[in-house]
Protein backbone atom coordinates (compact mmCIF):
# COMPACT_ATOMS: atom_id res chain seq x y z
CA UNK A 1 0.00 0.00 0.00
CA UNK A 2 2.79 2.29 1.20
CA UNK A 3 4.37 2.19 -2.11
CA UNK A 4 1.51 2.91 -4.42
CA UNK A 5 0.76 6.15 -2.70
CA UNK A 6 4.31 7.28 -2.90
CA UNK A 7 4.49 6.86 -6.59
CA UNK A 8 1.05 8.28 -6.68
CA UNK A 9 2.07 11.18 -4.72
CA UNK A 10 5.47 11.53 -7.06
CA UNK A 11 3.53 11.58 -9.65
CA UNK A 12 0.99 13.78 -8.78
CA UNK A 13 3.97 16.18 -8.11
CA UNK A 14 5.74 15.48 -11.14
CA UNK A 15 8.85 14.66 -9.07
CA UNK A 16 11.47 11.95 -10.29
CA UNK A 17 12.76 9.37 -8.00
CA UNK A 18 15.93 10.75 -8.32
CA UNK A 19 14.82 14.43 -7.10
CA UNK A 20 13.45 12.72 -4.27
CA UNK A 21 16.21 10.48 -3.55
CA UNK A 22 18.23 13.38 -3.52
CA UNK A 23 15.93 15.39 -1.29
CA UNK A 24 15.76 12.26 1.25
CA UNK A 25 19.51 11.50 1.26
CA UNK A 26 19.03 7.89 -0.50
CA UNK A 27 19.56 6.61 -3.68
CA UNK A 28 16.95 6.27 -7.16
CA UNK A 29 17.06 2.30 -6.33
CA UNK A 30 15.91 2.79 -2.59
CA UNK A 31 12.68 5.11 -3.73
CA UNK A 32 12.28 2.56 -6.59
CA UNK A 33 12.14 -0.70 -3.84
CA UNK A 34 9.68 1.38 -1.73
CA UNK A 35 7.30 1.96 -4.89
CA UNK A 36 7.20 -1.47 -5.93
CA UNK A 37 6.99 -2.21 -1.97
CA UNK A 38 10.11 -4.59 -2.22
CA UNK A 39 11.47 -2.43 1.47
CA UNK A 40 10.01 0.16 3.61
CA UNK A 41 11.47 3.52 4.35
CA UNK A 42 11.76 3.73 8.77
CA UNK A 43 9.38 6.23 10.56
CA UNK A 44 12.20 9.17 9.80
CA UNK A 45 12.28 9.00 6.41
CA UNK A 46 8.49 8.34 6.27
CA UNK A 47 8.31 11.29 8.29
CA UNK A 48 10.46 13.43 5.32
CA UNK A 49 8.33 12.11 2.88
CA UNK A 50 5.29 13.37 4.76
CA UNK A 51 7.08 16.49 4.94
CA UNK A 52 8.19 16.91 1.20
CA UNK A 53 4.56 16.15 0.03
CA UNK A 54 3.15 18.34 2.78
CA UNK A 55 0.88 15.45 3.79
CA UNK A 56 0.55 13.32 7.00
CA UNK A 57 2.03 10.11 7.92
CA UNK A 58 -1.06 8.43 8.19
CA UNK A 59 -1.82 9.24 4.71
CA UNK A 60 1.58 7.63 3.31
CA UNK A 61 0.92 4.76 5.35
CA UNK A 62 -2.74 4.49 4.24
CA UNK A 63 -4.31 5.07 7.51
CA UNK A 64 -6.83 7.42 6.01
CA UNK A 65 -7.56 7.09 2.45
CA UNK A 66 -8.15 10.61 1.22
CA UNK A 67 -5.02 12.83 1.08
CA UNK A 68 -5.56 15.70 4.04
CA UNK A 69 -6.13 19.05 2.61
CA UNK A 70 -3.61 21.86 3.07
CA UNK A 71 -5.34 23.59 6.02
CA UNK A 72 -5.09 20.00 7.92
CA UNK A 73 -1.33 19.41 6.70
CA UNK A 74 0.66 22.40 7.23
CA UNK A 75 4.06 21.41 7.89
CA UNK A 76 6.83 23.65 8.64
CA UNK A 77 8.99 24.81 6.03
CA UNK A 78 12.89 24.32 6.33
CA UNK A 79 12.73 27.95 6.23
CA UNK A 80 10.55 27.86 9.32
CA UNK A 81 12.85 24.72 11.42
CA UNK A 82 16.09 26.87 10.51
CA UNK A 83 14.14 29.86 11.79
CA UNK A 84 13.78 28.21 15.03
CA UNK A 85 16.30 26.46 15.70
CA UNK A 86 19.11 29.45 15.18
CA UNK A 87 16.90 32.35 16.38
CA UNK A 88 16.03 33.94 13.59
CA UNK A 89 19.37 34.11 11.86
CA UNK A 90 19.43 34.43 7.55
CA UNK A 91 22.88 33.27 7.53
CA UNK A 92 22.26 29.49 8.40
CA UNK A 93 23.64 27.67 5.00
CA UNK A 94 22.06 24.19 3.78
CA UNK A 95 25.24 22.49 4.78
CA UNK A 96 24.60 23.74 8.27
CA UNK A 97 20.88 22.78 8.47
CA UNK A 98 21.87 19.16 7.26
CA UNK A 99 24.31 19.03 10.13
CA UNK A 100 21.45 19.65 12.42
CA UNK A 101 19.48 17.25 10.91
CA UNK A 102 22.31 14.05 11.07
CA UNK A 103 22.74 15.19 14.50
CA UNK A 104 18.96 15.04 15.47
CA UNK A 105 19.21 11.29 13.76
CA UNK A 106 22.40 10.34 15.73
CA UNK A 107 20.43 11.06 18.89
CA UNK A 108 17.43 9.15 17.62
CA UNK A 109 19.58 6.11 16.51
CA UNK A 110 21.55 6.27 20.00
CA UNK A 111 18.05 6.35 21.78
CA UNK A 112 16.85 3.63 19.86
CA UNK A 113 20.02 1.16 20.30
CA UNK A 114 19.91 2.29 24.28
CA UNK A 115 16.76 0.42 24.40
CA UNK A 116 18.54 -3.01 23.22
């Protein structure tokens, strides 16, 4: 189910695997296994996709069957995350931001291999 909706979605967007391979940090093959639901993405990077198709996880993961409409799925922008998590400053770079965001996973993959 989960990978019929993401190609649906890619579609719909007229986004390449490869654009969103890029955006998610993985490679075209990865997005391609998901689609023909060969492997599943982990809650993170279902999370991103959510996020890049300004939708909800329960829609990717076919909880609810109609795609939530804007006013219910307003996600923040990266614009907004690096706006709070630097206080407001314009000079945050991309490389800087994805720093951030390996960091936040380190922490998340430490918490989850604590619980072994």
């Amino acid at each position: 189910m989960f990978g019929e909706i993401l190609k649906s979605l890619r579609i719909e967007n007229k986004v390449n695997q490869k654009k969103l391979a890029d955006y998610l940090g993985v490679s075209r093959s990865t997005v391609s296994m998901w689609e023909i639901n060969l492997s599943e993405p982990d809650m993170f990077m279902i999370t991103k996709i959510a996020e890049y198709f300004n939708t909800t996880t329960d829609f990717l993961l076919g909880n609810i069957k109609e795609k939530p409409s804007d006013e219910k799925a307003v996600l923040p922008s990266d614009d907004d995350i690096k706006f709070a998590l630097f206080n407001g400053d314009k000079e945050i770079s991309d490389e800087m931001y994805e720093e951030v965001k390996r960091f936040a996973q380190f922490i998340k993959d430490k918490k989850n291999s604590d619980k072994k």
